[in-house]
ModelCIF file with pLDDT and N, C-alpha, C, O atoms, coordinates in Angstrom:
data_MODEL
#
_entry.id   MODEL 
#
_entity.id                         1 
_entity.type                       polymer 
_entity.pdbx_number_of_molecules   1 
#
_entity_poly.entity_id                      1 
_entity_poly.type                           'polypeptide(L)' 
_entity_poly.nstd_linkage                   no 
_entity_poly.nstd_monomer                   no 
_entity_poly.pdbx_seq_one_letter_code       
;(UNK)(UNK)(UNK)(UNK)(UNK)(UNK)(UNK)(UNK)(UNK)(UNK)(UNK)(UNK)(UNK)(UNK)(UNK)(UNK)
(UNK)(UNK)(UNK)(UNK)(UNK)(UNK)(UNK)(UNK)(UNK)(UNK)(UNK)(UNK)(UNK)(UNK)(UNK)
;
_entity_poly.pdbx_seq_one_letter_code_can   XXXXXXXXXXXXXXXXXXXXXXXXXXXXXXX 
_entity_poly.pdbx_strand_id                 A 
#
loop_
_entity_poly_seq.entity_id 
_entity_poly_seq.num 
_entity_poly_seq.mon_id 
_entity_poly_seq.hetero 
1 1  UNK n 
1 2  UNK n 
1 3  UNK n 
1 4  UNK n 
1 5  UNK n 
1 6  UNK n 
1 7  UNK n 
1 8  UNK n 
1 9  UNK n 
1 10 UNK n 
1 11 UNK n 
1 12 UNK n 
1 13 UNK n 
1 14 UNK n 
1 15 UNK n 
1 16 UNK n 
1 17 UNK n 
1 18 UNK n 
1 19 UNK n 
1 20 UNK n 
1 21 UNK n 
1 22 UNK n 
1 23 UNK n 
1 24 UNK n 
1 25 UNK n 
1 26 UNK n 
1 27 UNK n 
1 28 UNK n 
1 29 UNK n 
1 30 UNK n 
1 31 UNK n 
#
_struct_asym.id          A 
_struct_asym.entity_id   1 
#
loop_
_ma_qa_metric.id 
_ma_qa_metric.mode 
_ma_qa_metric.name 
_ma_qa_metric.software_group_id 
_ma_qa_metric.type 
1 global pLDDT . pLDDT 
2 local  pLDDT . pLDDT 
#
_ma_qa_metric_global.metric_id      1 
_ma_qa_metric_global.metric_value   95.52 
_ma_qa_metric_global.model_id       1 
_ma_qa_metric_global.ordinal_id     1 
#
loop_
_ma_qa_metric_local.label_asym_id 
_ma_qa_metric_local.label_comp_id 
_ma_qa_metric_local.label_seq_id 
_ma_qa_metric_local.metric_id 
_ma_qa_metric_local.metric_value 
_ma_qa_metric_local.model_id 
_ma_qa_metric_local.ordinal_id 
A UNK 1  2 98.00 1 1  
A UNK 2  2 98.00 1 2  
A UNK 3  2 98.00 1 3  
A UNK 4  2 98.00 1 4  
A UNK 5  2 98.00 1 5  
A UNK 6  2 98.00 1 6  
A UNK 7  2 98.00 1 7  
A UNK 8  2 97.00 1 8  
A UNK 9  2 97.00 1 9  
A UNK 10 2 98.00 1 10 
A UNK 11 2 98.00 1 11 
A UNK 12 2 98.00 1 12 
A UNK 13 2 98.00 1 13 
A UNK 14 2 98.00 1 14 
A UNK 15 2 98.00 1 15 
A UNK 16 2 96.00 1 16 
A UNK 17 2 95.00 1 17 
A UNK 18 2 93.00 1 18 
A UNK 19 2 92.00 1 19 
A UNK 20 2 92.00 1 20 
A UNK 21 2 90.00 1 21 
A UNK 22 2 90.00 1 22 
A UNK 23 2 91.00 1 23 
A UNK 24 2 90.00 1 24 
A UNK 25 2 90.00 1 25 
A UNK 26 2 94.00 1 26 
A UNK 27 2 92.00 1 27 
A UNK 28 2 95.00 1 28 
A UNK 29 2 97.00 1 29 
A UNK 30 2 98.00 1 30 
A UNK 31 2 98.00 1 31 
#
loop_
_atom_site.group_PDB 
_atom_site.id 
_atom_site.type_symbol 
_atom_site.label_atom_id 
_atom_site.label_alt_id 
_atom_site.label_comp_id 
_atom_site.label_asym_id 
_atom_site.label_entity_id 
_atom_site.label_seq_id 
_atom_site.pdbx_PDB_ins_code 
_atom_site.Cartn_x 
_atom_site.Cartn_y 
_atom_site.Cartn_z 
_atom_site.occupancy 
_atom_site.B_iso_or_equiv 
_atom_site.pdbx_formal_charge 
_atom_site.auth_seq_id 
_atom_site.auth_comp_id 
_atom_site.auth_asym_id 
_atom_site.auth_atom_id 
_atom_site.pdbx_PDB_model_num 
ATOM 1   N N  . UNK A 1 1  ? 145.475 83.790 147.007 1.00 98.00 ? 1  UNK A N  1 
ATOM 2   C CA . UNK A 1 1  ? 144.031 83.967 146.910 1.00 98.00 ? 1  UNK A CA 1 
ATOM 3   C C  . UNK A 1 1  ? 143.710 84.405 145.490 1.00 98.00 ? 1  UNK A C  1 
ATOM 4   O O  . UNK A 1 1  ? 143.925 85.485 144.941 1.00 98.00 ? 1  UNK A O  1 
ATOM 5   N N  . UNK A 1 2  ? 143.108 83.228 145.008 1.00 98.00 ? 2  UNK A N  1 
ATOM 6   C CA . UNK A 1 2  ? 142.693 83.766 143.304 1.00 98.00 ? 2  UNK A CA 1 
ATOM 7   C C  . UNK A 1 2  ? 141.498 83.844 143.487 1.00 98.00 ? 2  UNK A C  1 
ATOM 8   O O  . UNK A 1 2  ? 140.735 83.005 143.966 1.00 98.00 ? 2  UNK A O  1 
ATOM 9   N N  . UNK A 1 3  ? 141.075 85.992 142.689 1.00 98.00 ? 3  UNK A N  1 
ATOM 10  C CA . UNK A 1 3  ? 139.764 86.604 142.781 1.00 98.00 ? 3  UNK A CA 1 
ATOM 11  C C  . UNK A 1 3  ? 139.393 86.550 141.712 1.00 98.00 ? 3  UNK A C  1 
ATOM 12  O O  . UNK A 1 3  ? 140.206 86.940 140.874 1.00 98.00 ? 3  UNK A O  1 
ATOM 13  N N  . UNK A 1 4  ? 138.071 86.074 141.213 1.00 98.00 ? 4  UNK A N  1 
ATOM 14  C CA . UNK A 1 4  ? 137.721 86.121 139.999 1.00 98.00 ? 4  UNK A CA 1 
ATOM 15  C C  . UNK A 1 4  ? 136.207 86.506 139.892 1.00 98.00 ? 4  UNK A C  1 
ATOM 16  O O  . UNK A 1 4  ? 135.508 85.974 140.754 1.00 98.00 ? 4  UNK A O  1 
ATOM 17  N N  . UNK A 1 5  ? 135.528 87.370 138.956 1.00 98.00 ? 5  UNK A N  1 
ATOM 18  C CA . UNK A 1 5  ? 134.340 87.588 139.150 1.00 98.00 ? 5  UNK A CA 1 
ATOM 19  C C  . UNK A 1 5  ? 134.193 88.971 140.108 1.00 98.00 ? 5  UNK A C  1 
ATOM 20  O O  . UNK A 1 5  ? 133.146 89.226 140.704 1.00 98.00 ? 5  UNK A O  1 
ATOM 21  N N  . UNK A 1 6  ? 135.194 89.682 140.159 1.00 98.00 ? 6  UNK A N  1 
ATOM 22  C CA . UNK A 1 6  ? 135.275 90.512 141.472 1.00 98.00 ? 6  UNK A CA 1 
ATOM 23  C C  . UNK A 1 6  ? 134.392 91.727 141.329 1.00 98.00 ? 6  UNK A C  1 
ATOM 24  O O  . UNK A 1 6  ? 134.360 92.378 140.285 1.00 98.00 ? 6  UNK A O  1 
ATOM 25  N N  . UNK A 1 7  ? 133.667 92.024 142.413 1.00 98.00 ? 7  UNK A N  1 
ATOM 26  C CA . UNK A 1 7  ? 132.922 93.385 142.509 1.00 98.00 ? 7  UNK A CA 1 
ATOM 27  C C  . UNK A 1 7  ? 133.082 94.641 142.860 1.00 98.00 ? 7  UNK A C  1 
ATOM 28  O O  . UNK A 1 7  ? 134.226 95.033 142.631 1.00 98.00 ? 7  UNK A O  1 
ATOM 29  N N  . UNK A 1 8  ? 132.470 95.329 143.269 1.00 97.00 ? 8  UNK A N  1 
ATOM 30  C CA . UNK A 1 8  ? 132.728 96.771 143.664 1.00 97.00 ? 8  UNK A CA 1 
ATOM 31  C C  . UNK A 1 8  ? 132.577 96.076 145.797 1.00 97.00 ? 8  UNK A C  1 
ATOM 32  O O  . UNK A 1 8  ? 133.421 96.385 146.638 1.00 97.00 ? 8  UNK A O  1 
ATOM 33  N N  . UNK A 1 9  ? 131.527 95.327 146.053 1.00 97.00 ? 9  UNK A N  1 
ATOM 34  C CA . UNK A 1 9  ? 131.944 95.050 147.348 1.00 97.00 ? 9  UNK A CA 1 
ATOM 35  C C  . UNK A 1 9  ? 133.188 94.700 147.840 1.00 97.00 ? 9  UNK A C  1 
ATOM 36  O O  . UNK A 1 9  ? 133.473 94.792 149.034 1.00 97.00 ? 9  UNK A O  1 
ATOM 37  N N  . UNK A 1 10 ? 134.091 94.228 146.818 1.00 98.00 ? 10 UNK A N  1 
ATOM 38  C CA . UNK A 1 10 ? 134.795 93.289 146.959 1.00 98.00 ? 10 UNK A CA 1 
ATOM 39  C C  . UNK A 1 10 ? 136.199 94.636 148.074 1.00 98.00 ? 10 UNK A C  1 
ATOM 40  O O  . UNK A 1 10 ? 136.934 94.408 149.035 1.00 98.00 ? 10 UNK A O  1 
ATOM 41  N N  . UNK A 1 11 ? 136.007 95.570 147.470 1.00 98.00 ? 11 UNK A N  1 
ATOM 42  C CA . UNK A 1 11 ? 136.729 96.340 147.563 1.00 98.00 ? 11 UNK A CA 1 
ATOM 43  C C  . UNK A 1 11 ? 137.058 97.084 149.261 1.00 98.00 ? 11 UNK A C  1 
ATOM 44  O O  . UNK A 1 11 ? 136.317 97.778 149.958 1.00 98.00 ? 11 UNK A O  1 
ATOM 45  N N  . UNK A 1 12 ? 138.637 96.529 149.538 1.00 98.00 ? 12 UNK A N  1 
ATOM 46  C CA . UNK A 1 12 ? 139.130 96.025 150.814 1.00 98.00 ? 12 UNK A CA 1 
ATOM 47  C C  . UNK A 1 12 ? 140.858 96.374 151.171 1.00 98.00 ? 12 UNK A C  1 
ATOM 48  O O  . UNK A 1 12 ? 141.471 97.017 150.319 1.00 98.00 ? 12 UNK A O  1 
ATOM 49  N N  . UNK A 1 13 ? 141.194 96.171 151.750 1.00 98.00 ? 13 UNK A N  1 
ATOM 50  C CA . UNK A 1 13 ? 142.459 95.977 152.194 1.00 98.00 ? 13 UNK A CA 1 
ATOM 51  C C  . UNK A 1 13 ? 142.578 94.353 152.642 1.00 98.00 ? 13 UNK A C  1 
ATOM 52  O O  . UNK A 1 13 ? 141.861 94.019 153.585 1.00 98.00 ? 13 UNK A O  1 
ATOM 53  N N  . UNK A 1 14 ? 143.338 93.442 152.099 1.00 98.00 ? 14 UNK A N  1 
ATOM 54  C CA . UNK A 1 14 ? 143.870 92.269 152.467 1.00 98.00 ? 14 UNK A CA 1 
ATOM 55  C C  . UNK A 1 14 ? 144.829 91.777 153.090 1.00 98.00 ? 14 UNK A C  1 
ATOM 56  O O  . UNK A 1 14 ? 145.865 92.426 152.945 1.00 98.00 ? 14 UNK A O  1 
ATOM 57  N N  . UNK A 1 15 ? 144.914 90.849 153.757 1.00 98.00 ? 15 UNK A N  1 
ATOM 58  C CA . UNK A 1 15 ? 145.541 90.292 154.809 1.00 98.00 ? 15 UNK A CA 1 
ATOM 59  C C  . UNK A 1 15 ? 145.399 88.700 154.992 1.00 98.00 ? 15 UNK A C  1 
ATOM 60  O O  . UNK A 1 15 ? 144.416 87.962 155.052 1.00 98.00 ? 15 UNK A O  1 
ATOM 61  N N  . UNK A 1 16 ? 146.724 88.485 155.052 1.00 96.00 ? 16 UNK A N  1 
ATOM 62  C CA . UNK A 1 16 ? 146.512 86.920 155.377 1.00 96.00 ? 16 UNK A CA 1 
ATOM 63  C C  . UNK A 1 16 ? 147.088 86.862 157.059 1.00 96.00 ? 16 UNK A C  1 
ATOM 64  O O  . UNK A 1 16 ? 147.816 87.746 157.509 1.00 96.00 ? 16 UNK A O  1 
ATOM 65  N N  . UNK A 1 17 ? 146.732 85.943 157.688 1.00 95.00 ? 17 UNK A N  1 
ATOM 66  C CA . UNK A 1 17 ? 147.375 85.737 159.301 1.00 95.00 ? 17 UNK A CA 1 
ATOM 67  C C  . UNK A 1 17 ? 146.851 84.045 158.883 1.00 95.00 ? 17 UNK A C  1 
ATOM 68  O O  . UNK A 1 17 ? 146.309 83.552 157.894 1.00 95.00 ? 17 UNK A O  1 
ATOM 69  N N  . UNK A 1 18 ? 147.373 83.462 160.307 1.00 93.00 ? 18 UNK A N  1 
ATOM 70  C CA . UNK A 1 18 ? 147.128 82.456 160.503 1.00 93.00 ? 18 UNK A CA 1 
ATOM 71  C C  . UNK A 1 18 ? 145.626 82.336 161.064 1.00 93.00 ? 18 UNK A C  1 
ATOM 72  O O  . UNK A 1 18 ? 145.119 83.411 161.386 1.00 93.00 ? 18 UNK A O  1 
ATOM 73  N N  . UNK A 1 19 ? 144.899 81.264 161.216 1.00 92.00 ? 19 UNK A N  1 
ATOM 74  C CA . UNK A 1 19 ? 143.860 80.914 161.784 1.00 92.00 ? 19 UNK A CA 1 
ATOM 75  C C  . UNK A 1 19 ? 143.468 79.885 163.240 1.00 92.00 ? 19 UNK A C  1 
ATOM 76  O O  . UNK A 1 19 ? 143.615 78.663 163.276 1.00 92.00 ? 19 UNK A O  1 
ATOM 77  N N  . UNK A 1 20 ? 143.076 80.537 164.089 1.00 92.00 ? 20 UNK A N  1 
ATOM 78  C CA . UNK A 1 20 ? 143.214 81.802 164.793 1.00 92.00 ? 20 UNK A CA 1 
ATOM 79  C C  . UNK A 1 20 ? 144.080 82.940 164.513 1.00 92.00 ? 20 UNK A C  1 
ATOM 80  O O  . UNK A 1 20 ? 145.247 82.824 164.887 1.00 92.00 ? 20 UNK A O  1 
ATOM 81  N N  . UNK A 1 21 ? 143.747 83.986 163.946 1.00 90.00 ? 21 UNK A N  1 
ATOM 82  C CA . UNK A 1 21 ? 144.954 85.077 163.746 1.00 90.00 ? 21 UNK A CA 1 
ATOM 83  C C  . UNK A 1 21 ? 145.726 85.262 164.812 1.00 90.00 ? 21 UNK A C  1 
ATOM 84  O O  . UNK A 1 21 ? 145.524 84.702 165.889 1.00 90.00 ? 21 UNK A O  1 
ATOM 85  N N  . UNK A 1 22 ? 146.671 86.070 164.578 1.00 90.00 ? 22 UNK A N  1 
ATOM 86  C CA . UNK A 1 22 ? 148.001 86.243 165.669 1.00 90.00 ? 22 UNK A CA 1 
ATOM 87  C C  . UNK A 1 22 ? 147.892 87.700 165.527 1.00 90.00 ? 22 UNK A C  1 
ATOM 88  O O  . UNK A 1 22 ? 147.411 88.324 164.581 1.00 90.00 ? 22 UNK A O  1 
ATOM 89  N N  . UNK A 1 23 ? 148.341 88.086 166.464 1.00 91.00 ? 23 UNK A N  1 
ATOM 90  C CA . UNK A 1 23 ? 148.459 90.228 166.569 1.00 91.00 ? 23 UNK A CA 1 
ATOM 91  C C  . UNK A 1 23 ? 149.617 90.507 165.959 1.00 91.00 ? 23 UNK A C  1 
ATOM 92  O O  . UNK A 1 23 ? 149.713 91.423 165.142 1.00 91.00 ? 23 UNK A O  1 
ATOM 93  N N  . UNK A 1 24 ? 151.000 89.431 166.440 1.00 90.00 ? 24 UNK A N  1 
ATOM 94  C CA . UNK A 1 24 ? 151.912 89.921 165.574 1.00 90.00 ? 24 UNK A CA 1 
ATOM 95  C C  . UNK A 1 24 ? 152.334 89.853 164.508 1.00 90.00 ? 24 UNK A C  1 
ATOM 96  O O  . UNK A 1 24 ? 153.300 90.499 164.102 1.00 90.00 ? 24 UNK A O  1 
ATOM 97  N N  . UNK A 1 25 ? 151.431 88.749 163.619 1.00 90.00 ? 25 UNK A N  1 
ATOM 98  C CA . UNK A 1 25 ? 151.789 88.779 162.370 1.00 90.00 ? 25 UNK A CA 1 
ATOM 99  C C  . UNK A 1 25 ? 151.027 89.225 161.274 1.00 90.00 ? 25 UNK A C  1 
ATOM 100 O O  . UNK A 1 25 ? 151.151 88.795 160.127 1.00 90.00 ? 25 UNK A O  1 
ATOM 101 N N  . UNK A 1 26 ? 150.027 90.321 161.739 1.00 94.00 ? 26 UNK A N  1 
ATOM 102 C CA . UNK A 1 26 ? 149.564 91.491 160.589 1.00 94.00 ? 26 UNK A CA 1 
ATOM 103 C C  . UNK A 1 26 ? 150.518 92.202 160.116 1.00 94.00 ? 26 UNK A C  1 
ATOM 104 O O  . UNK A 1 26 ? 151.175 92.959 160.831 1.00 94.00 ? 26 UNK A O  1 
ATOM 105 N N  . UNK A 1 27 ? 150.738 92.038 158.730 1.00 92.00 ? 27 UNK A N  1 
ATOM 106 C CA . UNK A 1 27 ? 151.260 92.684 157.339 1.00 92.00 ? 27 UNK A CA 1 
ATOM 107 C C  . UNK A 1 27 ? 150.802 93.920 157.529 1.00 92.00 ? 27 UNK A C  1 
ATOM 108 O O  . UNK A 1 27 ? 150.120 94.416 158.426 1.00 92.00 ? 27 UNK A O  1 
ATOM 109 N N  . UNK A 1 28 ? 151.464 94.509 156.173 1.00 95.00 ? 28 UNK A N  1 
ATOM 110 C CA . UNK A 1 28 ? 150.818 96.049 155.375 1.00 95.00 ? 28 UNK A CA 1 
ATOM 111 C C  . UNK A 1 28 ? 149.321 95.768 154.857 1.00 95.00 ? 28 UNK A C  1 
ATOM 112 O O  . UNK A 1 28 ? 148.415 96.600 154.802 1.00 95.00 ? 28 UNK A O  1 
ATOM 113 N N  . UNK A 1 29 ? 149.266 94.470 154.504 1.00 97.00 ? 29 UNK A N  1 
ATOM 114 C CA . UNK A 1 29 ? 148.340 94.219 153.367 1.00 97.00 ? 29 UNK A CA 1 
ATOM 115 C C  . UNK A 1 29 ? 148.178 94.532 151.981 1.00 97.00 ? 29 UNK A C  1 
ATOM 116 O O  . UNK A 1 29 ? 149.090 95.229 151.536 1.00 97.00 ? 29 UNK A O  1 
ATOM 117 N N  . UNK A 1 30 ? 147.260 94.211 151.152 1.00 98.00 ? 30 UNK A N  1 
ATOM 118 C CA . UNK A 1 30 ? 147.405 94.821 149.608 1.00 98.00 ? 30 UNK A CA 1 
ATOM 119 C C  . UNK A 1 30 ? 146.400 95.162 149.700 1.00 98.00 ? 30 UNK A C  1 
ATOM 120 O O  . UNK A 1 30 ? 145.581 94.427 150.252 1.00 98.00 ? 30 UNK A O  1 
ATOM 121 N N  . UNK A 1 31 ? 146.024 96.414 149.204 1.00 98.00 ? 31 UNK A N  1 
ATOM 122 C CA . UNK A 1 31 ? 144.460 97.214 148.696 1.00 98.00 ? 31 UNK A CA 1 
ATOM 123 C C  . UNK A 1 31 ? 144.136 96.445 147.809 1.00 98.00 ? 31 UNK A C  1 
ATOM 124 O O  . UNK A 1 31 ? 143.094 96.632 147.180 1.00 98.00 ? 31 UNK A O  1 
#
């Protein structure tokens, strides 16, 4: 995921899953 232009909303914990997400494959994520 390339962020560019990024804001103060922007500001999150990230996560990728599949789509439909899955329960078991939530990560740590990256702040």
């Amino acid at each position: 995921l390339q962020m560019n232009s990024l804001k103060p909303e922007d500001t999150a914990v990230y996560y990728c899953n599949t789509k439909p997400s899955r329960m078991a494959y939530w990560g740590q994520g990256t702040q």
